[in-house]
C-alpha atoms as a PDB file:
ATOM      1  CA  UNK A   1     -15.350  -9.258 -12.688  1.00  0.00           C
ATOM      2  CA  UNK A   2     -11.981  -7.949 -11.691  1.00  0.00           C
ATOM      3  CA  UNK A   3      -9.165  -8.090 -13.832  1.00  0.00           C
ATOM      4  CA  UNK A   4      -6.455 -10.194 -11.909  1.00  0.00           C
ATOM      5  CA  UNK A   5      -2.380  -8.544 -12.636  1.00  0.00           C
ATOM      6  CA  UNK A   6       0.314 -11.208 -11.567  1.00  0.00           C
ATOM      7  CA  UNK A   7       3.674  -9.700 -10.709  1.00  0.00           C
ATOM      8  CA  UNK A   8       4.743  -9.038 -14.028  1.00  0.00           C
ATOM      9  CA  UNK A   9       1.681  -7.528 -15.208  1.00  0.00           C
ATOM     10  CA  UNK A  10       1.367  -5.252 -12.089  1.00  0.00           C
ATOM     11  CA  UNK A  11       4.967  -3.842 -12.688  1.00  0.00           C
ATOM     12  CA  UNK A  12       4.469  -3.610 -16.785  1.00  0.00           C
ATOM     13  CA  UNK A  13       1.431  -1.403 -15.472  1.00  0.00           C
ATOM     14  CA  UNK A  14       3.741   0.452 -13.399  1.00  0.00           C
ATOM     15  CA  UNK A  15       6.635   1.095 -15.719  1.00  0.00           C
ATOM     16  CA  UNK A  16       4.146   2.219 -18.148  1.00  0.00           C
ATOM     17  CA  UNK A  17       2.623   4.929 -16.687  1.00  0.00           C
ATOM     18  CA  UNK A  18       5.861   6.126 -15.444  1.00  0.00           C
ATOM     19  CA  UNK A  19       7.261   5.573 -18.825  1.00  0.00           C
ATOM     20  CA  UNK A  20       4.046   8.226 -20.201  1.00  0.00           C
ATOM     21  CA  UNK A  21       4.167  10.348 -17.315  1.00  0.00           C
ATOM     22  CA  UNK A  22       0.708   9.074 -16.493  1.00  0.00           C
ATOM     23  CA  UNK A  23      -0.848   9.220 -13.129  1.00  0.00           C
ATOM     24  CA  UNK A  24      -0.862   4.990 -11.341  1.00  0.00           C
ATOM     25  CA  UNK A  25      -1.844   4.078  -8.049  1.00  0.00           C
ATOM     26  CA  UNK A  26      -1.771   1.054  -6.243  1.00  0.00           C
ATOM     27  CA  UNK A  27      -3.030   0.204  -2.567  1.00  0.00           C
ATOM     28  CA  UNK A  28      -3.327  -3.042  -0.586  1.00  0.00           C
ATOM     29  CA  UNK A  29      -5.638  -4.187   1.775  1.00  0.00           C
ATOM     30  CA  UNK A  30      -4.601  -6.440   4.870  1.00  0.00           C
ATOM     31  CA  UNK A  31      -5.612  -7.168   7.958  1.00  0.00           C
ATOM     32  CA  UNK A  32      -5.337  -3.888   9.535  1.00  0.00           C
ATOM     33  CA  UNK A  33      -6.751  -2.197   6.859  1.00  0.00           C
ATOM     34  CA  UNK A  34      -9.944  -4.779   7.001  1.00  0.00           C
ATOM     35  CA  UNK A  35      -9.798  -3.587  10.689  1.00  0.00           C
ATOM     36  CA  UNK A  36     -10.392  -0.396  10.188  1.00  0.00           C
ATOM     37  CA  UNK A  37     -13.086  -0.445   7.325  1.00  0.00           C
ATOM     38  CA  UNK A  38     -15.652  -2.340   9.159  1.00  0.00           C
ATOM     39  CA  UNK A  39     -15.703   0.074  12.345  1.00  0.00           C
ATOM     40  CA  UNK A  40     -19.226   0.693  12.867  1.00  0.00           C
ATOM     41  CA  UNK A  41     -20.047  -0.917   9.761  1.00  0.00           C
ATOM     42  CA  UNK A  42     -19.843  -4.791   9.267  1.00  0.00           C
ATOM     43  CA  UNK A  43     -18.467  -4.748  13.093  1.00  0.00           C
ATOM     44  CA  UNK A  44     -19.742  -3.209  15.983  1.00  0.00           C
ATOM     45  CA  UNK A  45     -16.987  -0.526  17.343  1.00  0.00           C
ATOM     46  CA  UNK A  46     -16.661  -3.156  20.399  1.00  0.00           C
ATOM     47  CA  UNK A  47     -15.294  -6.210  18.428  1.00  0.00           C
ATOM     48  CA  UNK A  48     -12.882  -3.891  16.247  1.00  0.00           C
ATOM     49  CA  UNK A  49     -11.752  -2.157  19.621  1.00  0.00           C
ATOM     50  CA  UNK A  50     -11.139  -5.997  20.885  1.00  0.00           C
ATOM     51  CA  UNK A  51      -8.574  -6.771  17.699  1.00  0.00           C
ATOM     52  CA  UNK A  52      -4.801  -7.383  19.116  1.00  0.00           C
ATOM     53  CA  UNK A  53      -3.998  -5.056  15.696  1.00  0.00           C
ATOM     54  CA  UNK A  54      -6.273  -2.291  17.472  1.00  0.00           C
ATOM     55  CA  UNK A  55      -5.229  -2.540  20.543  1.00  0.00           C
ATOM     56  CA  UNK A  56      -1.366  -1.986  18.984  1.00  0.00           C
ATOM     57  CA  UNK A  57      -2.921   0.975  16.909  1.00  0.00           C
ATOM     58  CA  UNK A  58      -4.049   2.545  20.328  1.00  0.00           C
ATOM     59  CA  UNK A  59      -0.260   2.250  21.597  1.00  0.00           C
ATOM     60  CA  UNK A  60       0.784   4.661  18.726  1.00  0.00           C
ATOM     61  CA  UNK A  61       2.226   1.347  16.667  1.00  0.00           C
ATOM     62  CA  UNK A  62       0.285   1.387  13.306  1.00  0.00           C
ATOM     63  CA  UNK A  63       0.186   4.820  12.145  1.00  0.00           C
ATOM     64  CA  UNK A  64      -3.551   5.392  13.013  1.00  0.00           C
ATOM     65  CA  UNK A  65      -6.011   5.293  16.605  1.00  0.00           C
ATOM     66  CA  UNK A  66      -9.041   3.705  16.988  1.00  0.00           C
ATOM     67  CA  UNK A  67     -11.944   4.783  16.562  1.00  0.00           C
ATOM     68  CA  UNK A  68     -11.462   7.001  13.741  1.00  0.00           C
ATOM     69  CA  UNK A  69     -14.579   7.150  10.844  1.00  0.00           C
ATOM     70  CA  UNK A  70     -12.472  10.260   9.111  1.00  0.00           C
ATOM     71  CA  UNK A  71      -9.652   7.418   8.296  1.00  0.00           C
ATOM     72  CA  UNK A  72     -12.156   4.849   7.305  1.00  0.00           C
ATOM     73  CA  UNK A  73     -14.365   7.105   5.150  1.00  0.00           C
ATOM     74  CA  UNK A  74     -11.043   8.534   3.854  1.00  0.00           C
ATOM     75  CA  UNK A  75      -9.369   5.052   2.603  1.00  0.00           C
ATOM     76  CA  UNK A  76     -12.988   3.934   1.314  1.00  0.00           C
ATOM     77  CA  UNK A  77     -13.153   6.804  -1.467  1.00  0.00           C
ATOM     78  CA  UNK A  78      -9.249   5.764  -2.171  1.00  0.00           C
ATOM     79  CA  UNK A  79     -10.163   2.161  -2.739  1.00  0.00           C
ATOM     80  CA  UNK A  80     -12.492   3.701  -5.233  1.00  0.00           C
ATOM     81  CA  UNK A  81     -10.474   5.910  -6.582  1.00  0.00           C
ATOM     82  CA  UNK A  82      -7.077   3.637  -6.999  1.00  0.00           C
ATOM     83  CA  UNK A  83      -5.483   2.626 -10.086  1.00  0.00           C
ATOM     84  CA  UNK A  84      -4.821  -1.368  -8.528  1.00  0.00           C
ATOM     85  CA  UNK A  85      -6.134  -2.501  -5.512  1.00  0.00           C
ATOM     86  CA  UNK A  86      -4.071  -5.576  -3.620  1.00  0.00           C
ATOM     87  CA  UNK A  87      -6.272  -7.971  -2.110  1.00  0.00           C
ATOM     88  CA  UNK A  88      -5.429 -11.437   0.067  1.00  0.00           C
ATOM     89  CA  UNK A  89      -6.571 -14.616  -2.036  1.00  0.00           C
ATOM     90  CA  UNK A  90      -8.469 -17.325   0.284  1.00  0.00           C
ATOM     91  CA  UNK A  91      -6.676 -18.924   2.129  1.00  0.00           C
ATOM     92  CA  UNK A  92      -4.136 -16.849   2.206  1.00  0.00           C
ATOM     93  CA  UNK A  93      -1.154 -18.356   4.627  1.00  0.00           C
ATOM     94  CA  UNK A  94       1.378 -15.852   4.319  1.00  0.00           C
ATOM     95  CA  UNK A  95      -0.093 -12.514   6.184  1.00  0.00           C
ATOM     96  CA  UNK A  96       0.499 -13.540  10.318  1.00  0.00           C
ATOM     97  CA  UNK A  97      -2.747 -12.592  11.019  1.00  0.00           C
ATOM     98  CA  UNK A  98      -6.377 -14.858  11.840  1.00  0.00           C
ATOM     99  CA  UNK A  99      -7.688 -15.907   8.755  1.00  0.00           C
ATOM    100  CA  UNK A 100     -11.292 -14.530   9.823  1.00  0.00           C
ATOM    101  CA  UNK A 101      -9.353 -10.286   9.272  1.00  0.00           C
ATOM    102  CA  UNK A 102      -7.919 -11.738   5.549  1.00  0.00           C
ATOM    103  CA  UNK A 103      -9.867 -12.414   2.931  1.00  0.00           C
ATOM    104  CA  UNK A 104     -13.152 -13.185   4.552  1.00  0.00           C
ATOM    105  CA  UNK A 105     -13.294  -9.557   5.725  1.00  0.00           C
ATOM    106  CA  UNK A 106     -12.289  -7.844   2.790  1.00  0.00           C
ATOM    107  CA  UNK A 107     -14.855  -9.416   1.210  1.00  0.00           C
ATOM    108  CA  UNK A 108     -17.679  -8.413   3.596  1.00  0.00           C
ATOM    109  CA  UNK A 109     -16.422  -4.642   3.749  1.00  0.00           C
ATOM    110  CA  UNK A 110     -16.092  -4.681  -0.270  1.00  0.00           C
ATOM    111  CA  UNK A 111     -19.673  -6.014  -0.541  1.00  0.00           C
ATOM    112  CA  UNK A 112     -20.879  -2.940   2.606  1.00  0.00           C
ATOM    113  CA  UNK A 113     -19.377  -0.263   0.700  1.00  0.00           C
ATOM    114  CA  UNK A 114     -20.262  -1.593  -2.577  1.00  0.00           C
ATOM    115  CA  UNK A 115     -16.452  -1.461  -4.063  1.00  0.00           C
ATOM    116  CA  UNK A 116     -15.781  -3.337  -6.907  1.00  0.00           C
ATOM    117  CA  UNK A 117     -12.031  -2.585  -8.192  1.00  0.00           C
ATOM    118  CA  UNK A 118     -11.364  -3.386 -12.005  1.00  0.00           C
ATOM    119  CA  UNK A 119      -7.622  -4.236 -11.470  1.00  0.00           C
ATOM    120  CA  UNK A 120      -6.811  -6.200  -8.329  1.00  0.00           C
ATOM    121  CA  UNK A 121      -3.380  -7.531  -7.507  1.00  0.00           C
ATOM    122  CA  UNK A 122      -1.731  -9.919  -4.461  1.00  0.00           C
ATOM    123  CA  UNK A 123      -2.029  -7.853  -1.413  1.00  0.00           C
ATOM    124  CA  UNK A 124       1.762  -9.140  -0.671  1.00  0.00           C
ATOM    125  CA  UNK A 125       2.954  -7.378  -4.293  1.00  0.00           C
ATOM    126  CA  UNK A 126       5.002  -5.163  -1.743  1.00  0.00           C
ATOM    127  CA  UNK A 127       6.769  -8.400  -0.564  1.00  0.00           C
ATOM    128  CA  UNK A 128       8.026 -10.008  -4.357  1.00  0.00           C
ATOM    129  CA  UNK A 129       9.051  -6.274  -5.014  1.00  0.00           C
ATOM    130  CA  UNK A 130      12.831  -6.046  -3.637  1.00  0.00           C
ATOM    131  CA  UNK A 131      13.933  -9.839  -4.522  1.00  0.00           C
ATOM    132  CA  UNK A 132      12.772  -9.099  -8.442  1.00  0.00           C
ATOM    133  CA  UNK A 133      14.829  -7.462 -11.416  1.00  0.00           C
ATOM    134  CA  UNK A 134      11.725  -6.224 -12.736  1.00  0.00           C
ATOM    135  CA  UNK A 135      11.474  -3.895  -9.775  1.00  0.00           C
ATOM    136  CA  UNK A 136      14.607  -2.406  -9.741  1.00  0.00           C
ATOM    137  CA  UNK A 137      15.125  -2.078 -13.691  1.00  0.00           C
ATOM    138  CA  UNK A 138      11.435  -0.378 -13.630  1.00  0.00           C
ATOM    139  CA  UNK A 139      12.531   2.329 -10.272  1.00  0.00           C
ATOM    140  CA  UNK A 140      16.345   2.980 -11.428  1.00  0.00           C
ATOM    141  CA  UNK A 141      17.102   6.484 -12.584  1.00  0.00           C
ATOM    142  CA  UNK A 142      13.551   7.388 -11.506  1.00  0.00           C
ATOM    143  CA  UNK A 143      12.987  10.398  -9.030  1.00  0.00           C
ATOM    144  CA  UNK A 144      11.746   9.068  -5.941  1.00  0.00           C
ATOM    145  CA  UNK A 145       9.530  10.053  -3.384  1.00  0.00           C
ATOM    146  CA  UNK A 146       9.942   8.162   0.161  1.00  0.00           C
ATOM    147  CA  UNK A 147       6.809   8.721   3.024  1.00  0.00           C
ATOM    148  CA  UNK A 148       7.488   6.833   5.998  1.00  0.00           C
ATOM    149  CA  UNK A 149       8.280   7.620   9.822  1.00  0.00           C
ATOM    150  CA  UNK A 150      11.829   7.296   9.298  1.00  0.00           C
ATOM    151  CA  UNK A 151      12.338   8.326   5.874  1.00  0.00           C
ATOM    152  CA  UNK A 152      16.407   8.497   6.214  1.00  0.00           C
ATOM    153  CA  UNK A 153      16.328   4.912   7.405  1.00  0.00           C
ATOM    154  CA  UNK A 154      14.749   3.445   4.425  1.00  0.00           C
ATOM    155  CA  UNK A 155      16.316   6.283   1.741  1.00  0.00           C
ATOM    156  CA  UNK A 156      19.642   4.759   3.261  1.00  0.00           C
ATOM    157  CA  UNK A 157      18.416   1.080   2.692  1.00  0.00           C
ATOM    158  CA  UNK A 158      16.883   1.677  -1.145  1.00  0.00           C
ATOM    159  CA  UNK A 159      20.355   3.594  -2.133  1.00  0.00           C
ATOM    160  CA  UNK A 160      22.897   0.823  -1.501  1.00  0.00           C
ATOM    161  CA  UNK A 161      21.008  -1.250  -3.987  1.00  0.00           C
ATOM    162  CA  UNK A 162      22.087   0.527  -6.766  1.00  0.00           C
ATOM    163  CA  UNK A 163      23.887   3.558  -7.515  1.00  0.00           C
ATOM    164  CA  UNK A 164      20.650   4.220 -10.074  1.00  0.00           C
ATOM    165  CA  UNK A 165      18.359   4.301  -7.122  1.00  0.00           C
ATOM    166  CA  UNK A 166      17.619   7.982  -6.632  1.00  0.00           C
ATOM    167  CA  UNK A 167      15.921   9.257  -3.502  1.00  0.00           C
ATOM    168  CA  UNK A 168      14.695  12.652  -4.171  1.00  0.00           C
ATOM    169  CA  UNK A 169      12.350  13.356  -1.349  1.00  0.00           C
ATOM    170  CA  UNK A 170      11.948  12.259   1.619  1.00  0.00           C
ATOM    171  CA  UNK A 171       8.254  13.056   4.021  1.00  0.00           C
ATOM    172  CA  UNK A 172       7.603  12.049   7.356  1.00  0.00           C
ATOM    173  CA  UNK A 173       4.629  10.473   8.553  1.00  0.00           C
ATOM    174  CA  UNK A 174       4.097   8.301  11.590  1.00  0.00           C
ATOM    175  CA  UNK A 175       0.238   9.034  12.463  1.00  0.00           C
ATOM    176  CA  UNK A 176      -2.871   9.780  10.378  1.00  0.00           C
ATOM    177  CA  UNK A 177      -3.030  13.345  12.268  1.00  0.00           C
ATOM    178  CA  UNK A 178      -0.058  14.253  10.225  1.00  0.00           C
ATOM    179  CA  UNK A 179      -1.605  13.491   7.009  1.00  0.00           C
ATOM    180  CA  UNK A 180      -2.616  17.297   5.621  1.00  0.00           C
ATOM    181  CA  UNK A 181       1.172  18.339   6.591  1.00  0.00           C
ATOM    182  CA  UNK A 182       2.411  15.648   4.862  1.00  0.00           C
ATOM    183  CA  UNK A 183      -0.189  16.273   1.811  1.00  0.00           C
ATOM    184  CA  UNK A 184       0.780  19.890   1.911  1.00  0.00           C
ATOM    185  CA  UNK A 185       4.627  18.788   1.641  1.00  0.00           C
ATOM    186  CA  UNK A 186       4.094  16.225  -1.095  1.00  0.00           C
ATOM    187  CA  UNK A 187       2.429  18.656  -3.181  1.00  0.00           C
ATOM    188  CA  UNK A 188       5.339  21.322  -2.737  1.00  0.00           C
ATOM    189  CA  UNK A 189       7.611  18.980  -4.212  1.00  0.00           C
ATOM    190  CA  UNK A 190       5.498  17.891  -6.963  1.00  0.00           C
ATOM    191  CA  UNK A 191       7.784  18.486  -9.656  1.00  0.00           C
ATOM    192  CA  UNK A 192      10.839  16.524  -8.073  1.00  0.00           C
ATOM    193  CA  UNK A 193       9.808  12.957  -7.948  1.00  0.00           C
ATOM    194  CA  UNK A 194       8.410  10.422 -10.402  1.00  0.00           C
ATOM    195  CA  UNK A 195       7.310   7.616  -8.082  1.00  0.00           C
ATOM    196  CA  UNK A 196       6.082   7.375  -4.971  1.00  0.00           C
ATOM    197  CA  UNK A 197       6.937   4.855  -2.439  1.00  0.00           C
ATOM    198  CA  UNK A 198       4.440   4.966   0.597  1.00  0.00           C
ATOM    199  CA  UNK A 199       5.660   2.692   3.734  1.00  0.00           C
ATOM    200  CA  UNK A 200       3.037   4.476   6.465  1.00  0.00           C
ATOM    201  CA  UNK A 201       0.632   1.954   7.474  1.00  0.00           C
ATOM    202  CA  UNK A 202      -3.264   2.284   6.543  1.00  0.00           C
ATOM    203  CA  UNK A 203      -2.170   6.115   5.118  1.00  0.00           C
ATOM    204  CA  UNK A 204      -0.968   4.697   2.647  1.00  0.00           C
ATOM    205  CA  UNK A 205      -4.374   3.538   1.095  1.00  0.00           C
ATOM    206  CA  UNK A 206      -5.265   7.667   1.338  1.00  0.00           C
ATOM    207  CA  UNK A 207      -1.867   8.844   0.239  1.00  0.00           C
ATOM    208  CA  UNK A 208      -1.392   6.519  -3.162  1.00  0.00           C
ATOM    209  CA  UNK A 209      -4.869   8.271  -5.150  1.00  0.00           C
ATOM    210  CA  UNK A 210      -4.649  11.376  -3.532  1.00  0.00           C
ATOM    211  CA  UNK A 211      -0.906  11.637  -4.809  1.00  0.00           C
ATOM    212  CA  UNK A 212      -2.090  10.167  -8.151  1.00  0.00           C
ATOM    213  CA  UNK A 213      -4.841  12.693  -9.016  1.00  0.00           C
ATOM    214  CA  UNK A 214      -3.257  15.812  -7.763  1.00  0.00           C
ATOM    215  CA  UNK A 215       0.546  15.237  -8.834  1.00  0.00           C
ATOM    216  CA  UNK A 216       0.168  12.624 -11.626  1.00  0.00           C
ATOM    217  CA  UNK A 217       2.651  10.878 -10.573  1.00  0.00           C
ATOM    218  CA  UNK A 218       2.833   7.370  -9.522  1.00  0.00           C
ATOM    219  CA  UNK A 219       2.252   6.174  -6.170  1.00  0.00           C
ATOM    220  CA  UNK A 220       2.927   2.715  -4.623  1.00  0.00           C
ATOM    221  CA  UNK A 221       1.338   1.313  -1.186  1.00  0.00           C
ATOM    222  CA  UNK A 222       5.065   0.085  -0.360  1.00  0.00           C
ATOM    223  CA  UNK A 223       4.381  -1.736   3.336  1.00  0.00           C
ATOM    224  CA  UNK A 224       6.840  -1.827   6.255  1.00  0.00           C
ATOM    225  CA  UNK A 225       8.395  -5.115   4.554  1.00  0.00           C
ATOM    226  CA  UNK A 226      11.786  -4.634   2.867  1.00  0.00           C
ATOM    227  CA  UNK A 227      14.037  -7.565   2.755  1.00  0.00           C
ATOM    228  CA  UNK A 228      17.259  -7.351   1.172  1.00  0.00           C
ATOM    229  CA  UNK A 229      17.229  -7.467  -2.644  1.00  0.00           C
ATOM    230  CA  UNK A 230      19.656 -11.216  -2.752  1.00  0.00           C
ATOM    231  CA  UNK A 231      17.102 -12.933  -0.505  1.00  0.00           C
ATOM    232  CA  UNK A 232      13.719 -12.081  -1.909  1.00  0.00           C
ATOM    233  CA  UNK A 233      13.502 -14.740  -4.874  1.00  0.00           C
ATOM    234  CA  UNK A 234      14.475 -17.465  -2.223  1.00  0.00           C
ATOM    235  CA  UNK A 235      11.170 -16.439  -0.561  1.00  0.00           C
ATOM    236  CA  UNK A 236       8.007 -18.376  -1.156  1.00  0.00           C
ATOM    237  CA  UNK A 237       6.091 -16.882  -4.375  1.00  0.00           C
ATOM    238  CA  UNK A 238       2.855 -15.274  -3.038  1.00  0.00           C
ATOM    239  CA  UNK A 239       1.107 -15.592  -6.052  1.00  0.00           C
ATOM    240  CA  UNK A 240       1.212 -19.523  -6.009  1.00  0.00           C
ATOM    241  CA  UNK A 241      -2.479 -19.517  -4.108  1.00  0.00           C
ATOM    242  CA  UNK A 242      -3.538 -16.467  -5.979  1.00  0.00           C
ATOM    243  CA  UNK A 243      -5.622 -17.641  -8.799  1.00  0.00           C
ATOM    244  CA  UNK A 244      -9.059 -17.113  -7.327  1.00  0.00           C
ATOM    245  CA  UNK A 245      -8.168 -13.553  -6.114  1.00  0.00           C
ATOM    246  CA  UNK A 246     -11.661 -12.229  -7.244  1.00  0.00           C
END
């Protein structure tokens, strides 16, 4: 049985491995990511290719095309490999997405590929992070590492937070093809961040281990989502239908 990590516990995790230079990472599975583990597998390539989040992959949207096995075989050995793995609870009401790609398809692509995570966390982790203390007390005066398509745009966005938010690097990566350029880059500059923060769609499940085990560094599945750091405890708690997570 999984070990469930509420907010607090996830970001104690966090601040401790960053704290003892220890390698973390954390990925999240959503709808999109359910999408593209069961191609060919617990979905015929048909019904995947027939998914409105497919068919907005295929118009360059989501950071990956469709079919690809390479990205789903890749993000199924990351799942494996990852520190804490963010799942949907049932029932789940706050992803916009049919409730038959949440948590019912996790579940069936977990149980095909046999992955059983120790440490599993609130898919929407990404979401609580911005409006909560505990985030930006755990990131400030840490070195950090941005990978998204418009790096600039969100560096800009994370820096007047704080004038302890330090962006360090900066990668950019809009489609899965640009993954061993962006790998190659990360690894150059290794030594000049401390934490990862990986907005880049389903890569992001591939980048957080891989940066993990080859920097030792910490590496956070970030999402697309970031609200502005006043109106995130006004949002609705996403852990308040999380209890039966696993």
């Amino acid at each position: 049985m999984a070990a469930y990590l509420n907010f607090r516990r996830t970001m104690n995790r966090i601040g401790r491995a960053l704290k003892r230079k220890r390698p973390l990472s954390l990925v999240r599975i959503g709808d999109g990511e359910n999408i593209v583990l069961a191609q060919n597998t617990v979905w015929p390539m048909r019904q995947v290719l027939e998914q409105p989040w497919a068919v907005k992959a295929n118009q360059g949207l989501m950071g990956v095309r469709l079919p690809n096995l390479q990205v789903r075989d890749r993000m199924v050995r990351a799942i494996r490999q990852a520190t804490i793995v963010g799942v949907l609870p049932p029932g789940d009401r706050i992803i916009k997405a049919p409730a038959y790609l949440k948590r019912p398809l996790t579940d069936k692509v977990f149980r095909y590929y046999g992955l059983k995570p120790k440490l599993v966390c609130h898919a929407c982790v990404n979401r609580q992070m911005p409006g909560k203390r505990l985030f930006w007390k755990t990131i400030r005066n840490r070195r950090l590492l941005i990978v998204n398509r418009d790096p600039d745009r969100l560096r800009q966005k994370l820096e007047r937070q704080s004038r302890a938010i330090r962006v360090t690097e900066t990668v950019r990566l809009e489609d899965a093809g640009e993954l061993p350029l962006a790998m190659k880059r990360i690894y150059a500059a290794r030594r000049k961040f401390d934490l990862a923060l990986l907005s880049c769609g389903v890569n992001a499940v591939i980048l957080a281990p891989w940066i993990a085990g080859k920097t030792g560094r910490v590496a956070i599945d970030f999402g697309s989502a970031f609200p502005d750091r006043s109106a995130g405890d006004r949002k609705r708690n996403p852990e308040a239908r999380a209890s039966r997570l696993r």
